[in-house]
C-alpha atoms as a PDB file:
ATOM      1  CA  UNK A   1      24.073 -43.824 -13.350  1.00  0.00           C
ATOM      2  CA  UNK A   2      21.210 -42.081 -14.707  1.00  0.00           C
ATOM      3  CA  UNK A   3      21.914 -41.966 -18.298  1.00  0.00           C
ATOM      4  CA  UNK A   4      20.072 -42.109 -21.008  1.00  0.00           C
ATOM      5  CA  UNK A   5      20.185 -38.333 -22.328  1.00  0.00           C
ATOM      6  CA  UNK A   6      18.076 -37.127 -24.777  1.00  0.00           C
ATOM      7  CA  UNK A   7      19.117 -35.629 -28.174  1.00  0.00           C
ATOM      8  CA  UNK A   8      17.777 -32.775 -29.542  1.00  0.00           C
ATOM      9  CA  UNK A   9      14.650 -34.947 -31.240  1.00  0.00           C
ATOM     10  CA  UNK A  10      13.882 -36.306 -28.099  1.00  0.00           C
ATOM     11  CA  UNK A  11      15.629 -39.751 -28.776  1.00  0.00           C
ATOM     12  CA  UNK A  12      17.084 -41.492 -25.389  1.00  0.00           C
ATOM     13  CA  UNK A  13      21.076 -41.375 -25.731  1.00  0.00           C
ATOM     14  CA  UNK A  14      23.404 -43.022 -23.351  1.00  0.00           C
ATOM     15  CA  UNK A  15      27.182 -42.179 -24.599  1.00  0.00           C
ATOM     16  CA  UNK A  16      28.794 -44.813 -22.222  1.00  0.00           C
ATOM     17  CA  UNK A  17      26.645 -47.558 -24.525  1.00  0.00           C
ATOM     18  CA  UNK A  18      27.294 -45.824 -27.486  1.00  0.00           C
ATOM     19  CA  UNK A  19      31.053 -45.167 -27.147  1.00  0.00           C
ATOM     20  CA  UNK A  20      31.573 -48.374 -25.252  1.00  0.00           C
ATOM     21  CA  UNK A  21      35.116 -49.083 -25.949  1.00  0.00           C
ATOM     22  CA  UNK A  22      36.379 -45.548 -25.876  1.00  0.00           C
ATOM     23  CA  UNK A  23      37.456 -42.928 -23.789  1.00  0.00           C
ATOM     24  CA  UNK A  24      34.374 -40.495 -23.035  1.00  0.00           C
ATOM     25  CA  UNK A  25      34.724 -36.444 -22.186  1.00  0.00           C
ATOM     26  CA  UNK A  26      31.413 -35.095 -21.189  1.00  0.00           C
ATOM     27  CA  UNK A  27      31.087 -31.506 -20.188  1.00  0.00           C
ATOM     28  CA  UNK A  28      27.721 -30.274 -18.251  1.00  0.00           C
ATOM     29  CA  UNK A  29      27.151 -26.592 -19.479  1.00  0.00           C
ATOM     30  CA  UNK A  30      24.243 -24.340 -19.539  1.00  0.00           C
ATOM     31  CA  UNK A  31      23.688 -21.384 -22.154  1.00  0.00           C
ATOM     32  CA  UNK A  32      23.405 -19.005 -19.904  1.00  0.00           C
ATOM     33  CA  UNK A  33      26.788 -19.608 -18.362  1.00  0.00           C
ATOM     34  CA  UNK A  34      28.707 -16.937 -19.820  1.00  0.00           C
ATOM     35  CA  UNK A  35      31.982 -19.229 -18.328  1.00  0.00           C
ATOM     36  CA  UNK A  36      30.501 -22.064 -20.496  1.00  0.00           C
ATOM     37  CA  UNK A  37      29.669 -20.583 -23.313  1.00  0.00           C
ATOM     38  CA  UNK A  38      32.781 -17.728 -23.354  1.00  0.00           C
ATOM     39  CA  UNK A  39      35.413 -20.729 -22.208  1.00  0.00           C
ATOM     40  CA  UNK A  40      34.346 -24.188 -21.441  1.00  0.00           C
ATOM     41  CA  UNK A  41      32.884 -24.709 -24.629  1.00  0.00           C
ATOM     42  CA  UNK A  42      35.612 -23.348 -26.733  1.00  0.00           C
ATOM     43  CA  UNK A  43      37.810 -25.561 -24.666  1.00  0.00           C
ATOM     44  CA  UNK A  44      35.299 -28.705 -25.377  1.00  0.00           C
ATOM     45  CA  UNK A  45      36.078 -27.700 -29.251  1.00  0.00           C
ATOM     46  CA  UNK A  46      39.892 -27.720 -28.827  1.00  0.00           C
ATOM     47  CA  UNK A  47      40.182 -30.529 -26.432  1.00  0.00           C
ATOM     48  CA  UNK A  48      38.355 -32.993 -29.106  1.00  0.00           C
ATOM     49  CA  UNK A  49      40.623 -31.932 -31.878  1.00  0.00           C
ATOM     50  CA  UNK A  50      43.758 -32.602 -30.134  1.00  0.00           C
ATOM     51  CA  UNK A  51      42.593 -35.665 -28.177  1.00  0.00           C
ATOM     52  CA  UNK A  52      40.951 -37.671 -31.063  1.00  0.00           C
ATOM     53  CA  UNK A  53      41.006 -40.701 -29.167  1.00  0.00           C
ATOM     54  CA  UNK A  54      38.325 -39.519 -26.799  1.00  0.00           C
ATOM     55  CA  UNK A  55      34.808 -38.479 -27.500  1.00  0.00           C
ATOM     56  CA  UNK A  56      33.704 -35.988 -26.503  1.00  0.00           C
ATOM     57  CA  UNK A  57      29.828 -35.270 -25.287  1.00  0.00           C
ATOM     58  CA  UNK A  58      28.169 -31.864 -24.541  1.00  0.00           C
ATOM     59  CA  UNK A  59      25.406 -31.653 -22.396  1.00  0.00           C
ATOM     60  CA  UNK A  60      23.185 -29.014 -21.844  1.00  0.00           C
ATOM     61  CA  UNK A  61      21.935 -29.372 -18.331  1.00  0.00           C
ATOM     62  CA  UNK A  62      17.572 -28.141 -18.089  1.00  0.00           C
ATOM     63  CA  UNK A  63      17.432 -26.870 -14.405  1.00  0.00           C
ATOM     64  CA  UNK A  64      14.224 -26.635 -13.643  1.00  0.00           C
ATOM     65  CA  UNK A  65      14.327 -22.719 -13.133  1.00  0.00           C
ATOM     66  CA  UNK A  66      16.418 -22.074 -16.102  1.00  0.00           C
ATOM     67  CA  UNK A  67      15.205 -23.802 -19.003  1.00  0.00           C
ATOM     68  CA  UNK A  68      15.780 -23.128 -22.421  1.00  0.00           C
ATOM     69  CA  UNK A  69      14.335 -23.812 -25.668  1.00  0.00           C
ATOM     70  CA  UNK A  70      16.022 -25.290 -28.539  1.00  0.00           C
ATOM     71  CA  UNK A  71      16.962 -22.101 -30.283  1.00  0.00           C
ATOM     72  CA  UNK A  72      18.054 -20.652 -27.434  1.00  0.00           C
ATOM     73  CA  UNK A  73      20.512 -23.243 -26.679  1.00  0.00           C
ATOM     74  CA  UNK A  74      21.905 -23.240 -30.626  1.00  0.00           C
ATOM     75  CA  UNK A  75      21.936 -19.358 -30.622  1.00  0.00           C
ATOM     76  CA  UNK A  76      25.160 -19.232 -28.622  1.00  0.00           C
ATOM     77  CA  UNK A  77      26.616 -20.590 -32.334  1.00  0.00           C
ATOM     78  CA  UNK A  78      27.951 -19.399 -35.166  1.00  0.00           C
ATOM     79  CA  UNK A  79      25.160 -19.745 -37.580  1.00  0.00           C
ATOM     80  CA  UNK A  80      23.030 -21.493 -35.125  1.00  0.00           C
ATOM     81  CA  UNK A  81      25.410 -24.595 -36.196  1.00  0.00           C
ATOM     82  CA  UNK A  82      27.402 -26.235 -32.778  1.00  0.00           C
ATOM     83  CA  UNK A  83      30.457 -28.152 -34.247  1.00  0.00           C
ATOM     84  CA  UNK A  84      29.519 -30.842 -32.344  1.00  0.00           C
ATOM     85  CA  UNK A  85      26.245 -32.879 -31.354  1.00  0.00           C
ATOM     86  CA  UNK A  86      24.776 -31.256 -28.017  1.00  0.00           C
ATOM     87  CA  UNK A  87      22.172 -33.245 -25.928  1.00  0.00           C
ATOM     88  CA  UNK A  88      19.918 -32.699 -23.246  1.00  0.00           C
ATOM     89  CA  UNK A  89      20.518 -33.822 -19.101  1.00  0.00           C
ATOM     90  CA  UNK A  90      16.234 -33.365 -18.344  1.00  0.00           C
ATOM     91  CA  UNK A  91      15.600 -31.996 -14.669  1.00  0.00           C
ATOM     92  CA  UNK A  92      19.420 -31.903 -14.303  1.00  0.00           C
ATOM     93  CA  UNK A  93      19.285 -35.758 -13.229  1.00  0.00           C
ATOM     94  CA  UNK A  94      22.601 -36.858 -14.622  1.00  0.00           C
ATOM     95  CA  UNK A  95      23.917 -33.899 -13.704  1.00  0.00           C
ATOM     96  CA  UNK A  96      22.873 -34.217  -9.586  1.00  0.00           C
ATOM     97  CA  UNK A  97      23.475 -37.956 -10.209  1.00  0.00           C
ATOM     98  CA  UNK A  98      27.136 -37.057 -10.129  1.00  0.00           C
ATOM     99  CA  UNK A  99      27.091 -34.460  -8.150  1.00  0.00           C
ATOM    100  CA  UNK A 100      28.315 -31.859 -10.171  1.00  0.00           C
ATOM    101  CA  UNK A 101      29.599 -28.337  -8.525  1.00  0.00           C
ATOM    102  CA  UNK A 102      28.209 -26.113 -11.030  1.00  0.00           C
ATOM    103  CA  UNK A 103      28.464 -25.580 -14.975  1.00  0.00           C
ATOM    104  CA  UNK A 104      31.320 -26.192 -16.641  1.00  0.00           C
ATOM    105  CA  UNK A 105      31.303 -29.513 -14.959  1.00  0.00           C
ATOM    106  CA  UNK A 106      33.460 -32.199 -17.100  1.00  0.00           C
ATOM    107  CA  UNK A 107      33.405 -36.264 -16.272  1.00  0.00           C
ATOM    108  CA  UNK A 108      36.067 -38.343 -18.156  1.00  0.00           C
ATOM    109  CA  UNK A 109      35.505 -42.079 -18.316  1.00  0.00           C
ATOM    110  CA  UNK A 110      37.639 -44.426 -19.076  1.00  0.00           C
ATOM    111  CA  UNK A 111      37.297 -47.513 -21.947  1.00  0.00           C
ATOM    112  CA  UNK A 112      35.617 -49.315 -19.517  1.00  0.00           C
ATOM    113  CA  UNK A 113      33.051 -46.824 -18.606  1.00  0.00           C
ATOM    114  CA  UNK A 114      34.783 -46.435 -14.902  1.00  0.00           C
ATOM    115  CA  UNK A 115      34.767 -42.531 -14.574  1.00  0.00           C
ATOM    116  CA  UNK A 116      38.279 -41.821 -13.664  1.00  0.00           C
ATOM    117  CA  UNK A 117      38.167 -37.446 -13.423  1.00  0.00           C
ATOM    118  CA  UNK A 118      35.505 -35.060 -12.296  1.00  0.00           C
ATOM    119  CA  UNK A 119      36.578 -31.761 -12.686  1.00  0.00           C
ATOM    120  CA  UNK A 120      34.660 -28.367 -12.229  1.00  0.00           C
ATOM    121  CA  UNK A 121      35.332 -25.362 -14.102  1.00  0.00           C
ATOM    122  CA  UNK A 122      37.093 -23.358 -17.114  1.00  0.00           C
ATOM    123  CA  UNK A 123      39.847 -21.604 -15.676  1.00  0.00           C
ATOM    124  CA  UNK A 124      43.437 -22.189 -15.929  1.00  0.00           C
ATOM    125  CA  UNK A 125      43.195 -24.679 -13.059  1.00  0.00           C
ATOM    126  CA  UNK A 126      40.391 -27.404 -14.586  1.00  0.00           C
ATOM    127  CA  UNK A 127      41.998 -27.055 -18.226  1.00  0.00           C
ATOM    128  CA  UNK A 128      45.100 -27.907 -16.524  1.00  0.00           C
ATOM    129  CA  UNK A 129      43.567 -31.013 -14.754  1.00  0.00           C
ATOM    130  CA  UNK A 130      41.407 -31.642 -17.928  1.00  0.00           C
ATOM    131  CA  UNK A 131      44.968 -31.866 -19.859  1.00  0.00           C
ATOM    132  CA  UNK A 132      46.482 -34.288 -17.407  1.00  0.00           C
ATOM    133  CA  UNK A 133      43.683 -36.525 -16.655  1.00  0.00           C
ATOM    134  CA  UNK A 134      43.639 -36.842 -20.619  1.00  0.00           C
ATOM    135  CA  UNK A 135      47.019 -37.473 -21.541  1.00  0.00           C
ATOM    136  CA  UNK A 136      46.765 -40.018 -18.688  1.00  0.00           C
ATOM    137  CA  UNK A 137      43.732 -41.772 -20.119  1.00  0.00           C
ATOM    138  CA  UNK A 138      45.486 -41.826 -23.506  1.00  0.00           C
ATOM    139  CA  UNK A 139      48.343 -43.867 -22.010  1.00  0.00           C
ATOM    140  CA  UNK A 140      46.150 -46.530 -20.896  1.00  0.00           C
END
C-alpha cells in the first residue's frame, strides 16, 4: 500500500496505523465531482453517524490535471468548515495503488487492516453495497 496521506499541513498520515484496531471507511473524492460533492460526501457524513464503530477517512484525490488548492477544496462547505478531517492522496498514488474506477471510490478495511470492500460510486447501487459490507464488518 502506498499510504501515508498527507493532511492539510502537509503532515504524513497513514489511517490504517492510526486506526489500527478499527474498522476504516475511506472514500476517494475530488471537488470537482459534482457526484462527490452533491452525494458521496453527504453519504460519508451519514454513514459515520450511524456506523460509529468505523472511521471514517476522506480523501481528496490531486490528479495531476485537476488540482486544487486548499480553499478550493474547503469551499464545497458550509462555512468553509468540513465536519470531518479531509486529507490529501498526492499524484493520485493511493488512489491508482488500488485501482480505483473513478471518484466516489470507497475502500472498507477491516480491524486488521485486510481491505474487505471496494466499491465505486454514489448511487443507489454502492450505498446499498456500502450498507451491507458495513453491517457485515460490524458483526465481526
Amino acid at each position: 500500500m502506498k499510504f501515508p496521506l498527507e493532511t492539510f499541513e502537509g503532515n504524513p498520515f497513514d489511517p490504517l496505523k492510526t486506526y489500527s484496531g478499527k474498522p476504516v471507511l475511506i472514500i476517494f473524492y475530488h471537488t470537482s465531482c459534482l457526484g462527490c460533492t452533491g452525494r458521496a460526501l453527504p453519504l460519508a457524513y451519514e454513514l459515520s453517524k450511524n456506523h460509529p464503530k468505523v472511521q471514517l477517512v476522506v480523501v481528496h484525490v490531486e490528479f495531476k490535471s485537476m488540482k486544487c488548492s486548499k480553499e478550493e477544496v474547503l469551499a464545497i462547505f458550509t462555512d468553509q468548515k468540513p465536519p470531518f478531517p479531509i486529507y490529501f492522496d498526492k499524484n493520485a498514488e493511493n488512489f491508482m495503488s488500488f485501482e480505483a474506477e473513478g471518484t466516489p471510490h470507497w475502500l472498507l478495511f477491516d480491524k486488521k487492516g485486510q481491505l474487505t470492500h471496494s466499491v465505486f460510486g454514489s448511487q443507489d447501487g454502492a450505498h446499498n453495497r456500502l450498507l451491507y459490507a458495513l453491517a457485515e464488518i460490524e458483526e465481526n
